[in-house]
Protein backbone atom coordinates (compact mmCIF):
# COMPACT_ATOMS: atom_id res chain seq x y z
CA UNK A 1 -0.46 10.68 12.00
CA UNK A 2 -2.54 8.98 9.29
CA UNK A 3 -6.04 10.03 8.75
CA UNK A 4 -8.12 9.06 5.71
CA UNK A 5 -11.81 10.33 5.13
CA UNK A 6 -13.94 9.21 2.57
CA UNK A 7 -11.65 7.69 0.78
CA UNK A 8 -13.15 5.62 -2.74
CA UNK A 9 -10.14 3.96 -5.38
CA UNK A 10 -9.99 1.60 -7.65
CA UNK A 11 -9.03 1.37 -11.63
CA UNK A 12 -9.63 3.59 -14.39
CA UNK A 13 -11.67 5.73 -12.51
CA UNK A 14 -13.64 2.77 -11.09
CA UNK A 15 -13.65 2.55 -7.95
CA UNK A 16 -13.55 -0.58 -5.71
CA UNK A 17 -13.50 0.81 -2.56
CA UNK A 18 -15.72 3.82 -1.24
CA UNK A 19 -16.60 5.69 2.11
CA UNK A 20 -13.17 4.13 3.80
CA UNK A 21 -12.22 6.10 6.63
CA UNK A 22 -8.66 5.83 8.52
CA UNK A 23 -6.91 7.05 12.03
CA UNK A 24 -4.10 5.89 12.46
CA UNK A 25 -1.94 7.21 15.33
CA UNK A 26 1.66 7.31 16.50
CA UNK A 27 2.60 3.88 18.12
CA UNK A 28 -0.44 2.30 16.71
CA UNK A 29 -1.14 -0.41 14.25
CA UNK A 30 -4.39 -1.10 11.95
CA UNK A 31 -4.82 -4.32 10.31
CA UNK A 32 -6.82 -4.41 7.13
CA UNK A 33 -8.34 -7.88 7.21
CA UNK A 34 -10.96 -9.41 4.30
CA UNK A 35 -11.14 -11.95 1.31
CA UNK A 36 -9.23 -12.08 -1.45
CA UNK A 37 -10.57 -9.56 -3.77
CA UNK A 38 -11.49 -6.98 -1.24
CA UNK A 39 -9.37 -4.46 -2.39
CA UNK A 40 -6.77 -4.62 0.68
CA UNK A 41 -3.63 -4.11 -1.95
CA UNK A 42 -5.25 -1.41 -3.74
CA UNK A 43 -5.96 0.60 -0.77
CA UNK A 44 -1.95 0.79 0.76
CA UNK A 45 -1.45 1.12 -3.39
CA UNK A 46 -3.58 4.37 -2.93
CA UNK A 47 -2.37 5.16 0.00
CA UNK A 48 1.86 5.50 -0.86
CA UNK A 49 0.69 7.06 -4.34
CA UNK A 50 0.83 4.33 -6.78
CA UNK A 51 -3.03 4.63 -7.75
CA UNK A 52 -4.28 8.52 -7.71
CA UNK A 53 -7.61 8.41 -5.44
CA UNK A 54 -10.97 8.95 -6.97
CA UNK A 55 -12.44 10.43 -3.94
CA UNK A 56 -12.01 11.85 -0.38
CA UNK A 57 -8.61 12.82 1.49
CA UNK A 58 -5.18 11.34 2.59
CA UNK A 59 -3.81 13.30 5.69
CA UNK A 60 -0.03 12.14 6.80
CA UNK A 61 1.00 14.41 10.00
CA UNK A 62 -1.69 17.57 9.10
CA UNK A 63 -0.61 17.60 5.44
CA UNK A 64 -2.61 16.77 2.68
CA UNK A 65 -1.61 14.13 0.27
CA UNK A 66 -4.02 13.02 -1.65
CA UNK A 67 -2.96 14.47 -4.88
CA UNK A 68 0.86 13.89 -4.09
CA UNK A 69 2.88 12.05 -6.39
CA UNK A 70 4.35 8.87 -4.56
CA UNK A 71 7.66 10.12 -4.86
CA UNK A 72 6.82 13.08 -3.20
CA UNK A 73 4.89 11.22 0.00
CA UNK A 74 8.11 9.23 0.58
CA UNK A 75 10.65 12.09 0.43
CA UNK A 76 8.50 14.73 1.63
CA UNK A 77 5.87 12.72 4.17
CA UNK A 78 7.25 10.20 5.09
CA UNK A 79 5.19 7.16 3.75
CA UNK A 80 7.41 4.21 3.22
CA UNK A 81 6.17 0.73 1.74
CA UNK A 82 6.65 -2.58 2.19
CA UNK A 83 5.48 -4.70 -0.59
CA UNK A 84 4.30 -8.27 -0.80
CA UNK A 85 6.99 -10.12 -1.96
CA UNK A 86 10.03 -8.40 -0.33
CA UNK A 87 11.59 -6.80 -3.26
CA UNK A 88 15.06 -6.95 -2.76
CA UNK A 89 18.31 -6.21 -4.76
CA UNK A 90 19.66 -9.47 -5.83
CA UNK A 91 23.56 -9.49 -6.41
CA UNK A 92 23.84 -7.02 -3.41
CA UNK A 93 24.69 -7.15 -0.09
CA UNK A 94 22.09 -6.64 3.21
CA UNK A 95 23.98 -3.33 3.51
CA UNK A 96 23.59 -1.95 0.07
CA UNK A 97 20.16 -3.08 0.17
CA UNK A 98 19.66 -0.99 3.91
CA UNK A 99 21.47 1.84 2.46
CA UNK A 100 18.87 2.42 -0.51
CA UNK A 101 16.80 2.92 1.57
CA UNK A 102 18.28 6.51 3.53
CA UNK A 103 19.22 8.06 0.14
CA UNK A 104 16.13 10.45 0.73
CA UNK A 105 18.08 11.29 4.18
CA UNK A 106 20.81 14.32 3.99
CA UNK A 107 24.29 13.24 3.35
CA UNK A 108 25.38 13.78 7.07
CA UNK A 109 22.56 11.42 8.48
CA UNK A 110 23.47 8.34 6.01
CA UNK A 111 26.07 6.65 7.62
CA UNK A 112 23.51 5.99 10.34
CA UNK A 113 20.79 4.53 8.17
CA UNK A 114 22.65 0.60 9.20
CA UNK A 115 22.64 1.52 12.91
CA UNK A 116 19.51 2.66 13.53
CA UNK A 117 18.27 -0.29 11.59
CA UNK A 118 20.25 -2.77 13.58
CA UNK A 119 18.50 -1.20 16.63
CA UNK A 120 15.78 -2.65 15.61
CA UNK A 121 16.51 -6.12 13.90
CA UNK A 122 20.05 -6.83 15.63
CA UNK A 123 19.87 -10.36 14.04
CA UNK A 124 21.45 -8.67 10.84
CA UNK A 125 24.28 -7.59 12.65
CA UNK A 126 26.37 -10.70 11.40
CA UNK A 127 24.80 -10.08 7.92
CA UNK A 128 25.87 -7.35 6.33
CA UNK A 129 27.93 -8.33 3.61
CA UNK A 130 25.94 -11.29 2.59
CA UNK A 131 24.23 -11.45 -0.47
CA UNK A 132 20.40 -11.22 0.04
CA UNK A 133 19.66 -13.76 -1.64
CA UNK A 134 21.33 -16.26 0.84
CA UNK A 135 19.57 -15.04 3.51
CA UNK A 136 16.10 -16.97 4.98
CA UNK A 137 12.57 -15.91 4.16
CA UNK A 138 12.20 -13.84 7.48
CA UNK A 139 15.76 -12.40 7.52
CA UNK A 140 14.95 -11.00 3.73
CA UNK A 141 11.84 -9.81 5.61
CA UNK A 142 13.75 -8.27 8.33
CA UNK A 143 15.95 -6.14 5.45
CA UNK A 144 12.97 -5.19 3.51
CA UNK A 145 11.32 -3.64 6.18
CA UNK A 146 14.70 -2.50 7.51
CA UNK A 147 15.20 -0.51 4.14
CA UNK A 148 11.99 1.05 4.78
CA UNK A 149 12.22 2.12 8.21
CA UNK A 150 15.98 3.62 7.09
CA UNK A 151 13.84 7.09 5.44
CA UNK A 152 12.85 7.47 8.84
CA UNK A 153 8.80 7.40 7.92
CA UNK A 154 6.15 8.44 9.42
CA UNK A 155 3.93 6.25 8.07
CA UNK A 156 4.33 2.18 7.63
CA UNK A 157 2.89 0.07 5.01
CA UNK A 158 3.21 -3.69 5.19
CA UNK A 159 1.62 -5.90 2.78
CA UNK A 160 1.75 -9.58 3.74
CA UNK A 161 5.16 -9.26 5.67
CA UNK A 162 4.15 -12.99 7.58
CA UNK A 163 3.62 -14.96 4.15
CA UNK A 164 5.82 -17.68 3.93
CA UNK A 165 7.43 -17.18 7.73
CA UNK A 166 6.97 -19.30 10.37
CA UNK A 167 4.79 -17.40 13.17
CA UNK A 168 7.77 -17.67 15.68
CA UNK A 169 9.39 -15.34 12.97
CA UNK A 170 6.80 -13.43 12.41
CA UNK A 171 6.42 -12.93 16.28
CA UNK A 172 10.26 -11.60 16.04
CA UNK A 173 9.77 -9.07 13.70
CA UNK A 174 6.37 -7.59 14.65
CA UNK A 175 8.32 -7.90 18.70
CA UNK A 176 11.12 -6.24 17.72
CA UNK A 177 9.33 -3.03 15.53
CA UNK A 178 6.68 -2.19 17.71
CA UNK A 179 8.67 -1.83 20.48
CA UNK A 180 11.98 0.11 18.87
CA UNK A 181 8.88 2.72 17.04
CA UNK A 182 6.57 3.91 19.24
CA UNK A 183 6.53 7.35 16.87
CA UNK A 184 5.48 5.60 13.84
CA UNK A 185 2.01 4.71 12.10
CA UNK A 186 1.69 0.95 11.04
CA UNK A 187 -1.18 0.56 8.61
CA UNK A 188 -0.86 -3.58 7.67
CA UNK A 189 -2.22 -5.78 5.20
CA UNK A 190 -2.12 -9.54 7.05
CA UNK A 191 -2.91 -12.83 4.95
CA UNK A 192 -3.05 -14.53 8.58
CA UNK A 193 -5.92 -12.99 10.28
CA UNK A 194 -4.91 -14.72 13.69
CA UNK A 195 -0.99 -12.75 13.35
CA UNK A 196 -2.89 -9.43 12.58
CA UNK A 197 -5.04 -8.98 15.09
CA UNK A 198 -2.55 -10.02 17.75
CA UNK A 199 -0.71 -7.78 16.80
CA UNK A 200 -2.41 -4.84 15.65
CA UNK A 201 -4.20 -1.98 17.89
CA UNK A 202 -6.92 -1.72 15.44
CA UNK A 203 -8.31 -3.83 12.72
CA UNK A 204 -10.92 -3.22 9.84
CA UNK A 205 -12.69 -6.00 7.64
CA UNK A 206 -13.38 -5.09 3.60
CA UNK A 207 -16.20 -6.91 1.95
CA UNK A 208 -18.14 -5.67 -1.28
CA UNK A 209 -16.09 -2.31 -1.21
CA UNK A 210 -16.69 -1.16 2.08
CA UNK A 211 -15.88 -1.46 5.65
CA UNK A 212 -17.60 -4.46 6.75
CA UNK A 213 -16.55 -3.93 10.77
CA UNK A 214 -13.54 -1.82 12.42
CA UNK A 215 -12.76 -1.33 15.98
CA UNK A 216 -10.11 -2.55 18.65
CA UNK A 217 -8.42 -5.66 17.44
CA UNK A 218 -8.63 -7.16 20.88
CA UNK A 219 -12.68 -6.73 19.94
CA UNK A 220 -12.56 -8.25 16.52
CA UNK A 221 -10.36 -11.14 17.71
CA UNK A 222 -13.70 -11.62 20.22
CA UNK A 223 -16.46 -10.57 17.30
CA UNK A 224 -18.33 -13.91 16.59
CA UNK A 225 -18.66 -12.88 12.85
CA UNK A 226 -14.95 -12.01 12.79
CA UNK A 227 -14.59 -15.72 14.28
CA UNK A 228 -16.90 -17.65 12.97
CA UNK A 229 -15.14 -16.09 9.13
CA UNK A 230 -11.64 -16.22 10.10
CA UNK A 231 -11.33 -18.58 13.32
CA UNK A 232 -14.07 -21.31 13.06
CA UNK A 233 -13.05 -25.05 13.29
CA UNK A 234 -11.72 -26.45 9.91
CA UNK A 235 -11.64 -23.09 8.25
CA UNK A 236 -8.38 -22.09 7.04
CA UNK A 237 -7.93 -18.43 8.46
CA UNK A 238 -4.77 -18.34 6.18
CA UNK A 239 -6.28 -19.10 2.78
CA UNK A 240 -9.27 -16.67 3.62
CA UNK A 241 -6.94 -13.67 4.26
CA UNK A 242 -5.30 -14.15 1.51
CA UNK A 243 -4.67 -10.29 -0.19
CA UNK A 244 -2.53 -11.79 -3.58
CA UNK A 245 -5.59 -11.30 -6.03
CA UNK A 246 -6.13 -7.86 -4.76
């Protein structure tokens, strides 16, 4: 669904990233794990369009979409985004927020947007008409990601949907998409190294622009280097996942 080759980006024709290569299939997840700095944010901002690539190729689904305009790899591909942060519509309801998301849909298919979304995260059921800013850290969570998932993607771009949330929430929301989406690609960017390899199918470490180590998650969970970096007594797996300078 999502393959990258060769892919180098950065700034200003800089780049801070090179040789990064990416297979992502349907029903699968891939964590992208490293310190702060390691250029986790500006490879999903490369990815959906924000920052043009300096090198190599973007493949969604066959297509190529590496020169795409973001715009363009929603509507047309199918890439949807989930920024750190959230991002929501203050001053409007869960169901205006949901609904932004499906405007790329045609008009006969929007009045399903809130269904299909409460498929997936029935907790919001009750919330509808609520103003999103009364709602708690991992039901805003649960909307942003919603919104996304209501252009019926392809592609799925989370960056740092667990900070803040308590893991039992986190474990409710990961629980609750992987198993409703078993035709989408889930490329994630995971302050909590622990959270994203438990729940990811793949995971890939950045350090000094490249891909330190990629493989199985189940592997890198058991990698002594991943462990002794992320895992090891007293270290604070949190802090060094950490993607909010990148």
């Amino acid at each position: 669904m999502l393959k990258v080759e060769g892919l180098a980006c950065g700034y200003s024709g800089r780049p801070l990233l090179t040789g990064i290569d990416i297979d992502v299939r349907s029903g699968e997840m891939l964590a992208i794990l490293g310190p702060n700095g390691a250029g986790k944010t500006t490879l999903l901002s490369t990815l959906v369009g924000l920052l043009t690539a300096i090198d190599g190729k973007i493949v969604v689904d066959g297509a190529d979409v590496t020169r795409t305009a973001a715009v363009k790899r929603a509507r047309d591909h199918g890439i949807a985004w989930v920024p750190e942060g959230r991002r929501l519509f203050p001053g409007m309801s869960v169901m205006e927020n949901l609904a932004l998301g499906g405007t790329r849909l045609p008009a006969d298919q929007r009045d399903l947007v809130v269904d299909n979304v409460l498929a997936i995260f029935p907790q919001l059921g009750s919330m509808l008409r609520r103003d999103v800013v009364n709602l708690s850290g991992g039901e805003q969570q649960m909307v942003a990601i919603g919104r996304a998932l209501a252009m019926r993607p392809r592609v799925l771009l989370l960056d740092e949907p667990s900070l803040g949330l308590a893991p039992i929430v986190v474990d409710t929301i990961f629980d609750s998409l992987m198993e409703q989406l078993s035709d989408l690609a889930v490329v994630l960017v995971e302050q909590n190294v622990e959270i994203g390899l438990h729940h990811a199918t793949q995971g890939m470490v950045l350090e000094n622009g490249q891909v330190a180590l990629a493989g199985p998650a189940a592997e890198l969970r058991s990698n002594d280097a991943v462990r002794q970096a992320y895992f090891s007594s007293g270290h604070d797996s949190t802090s060094a996942g950490s993607a909010t300078a990148d």
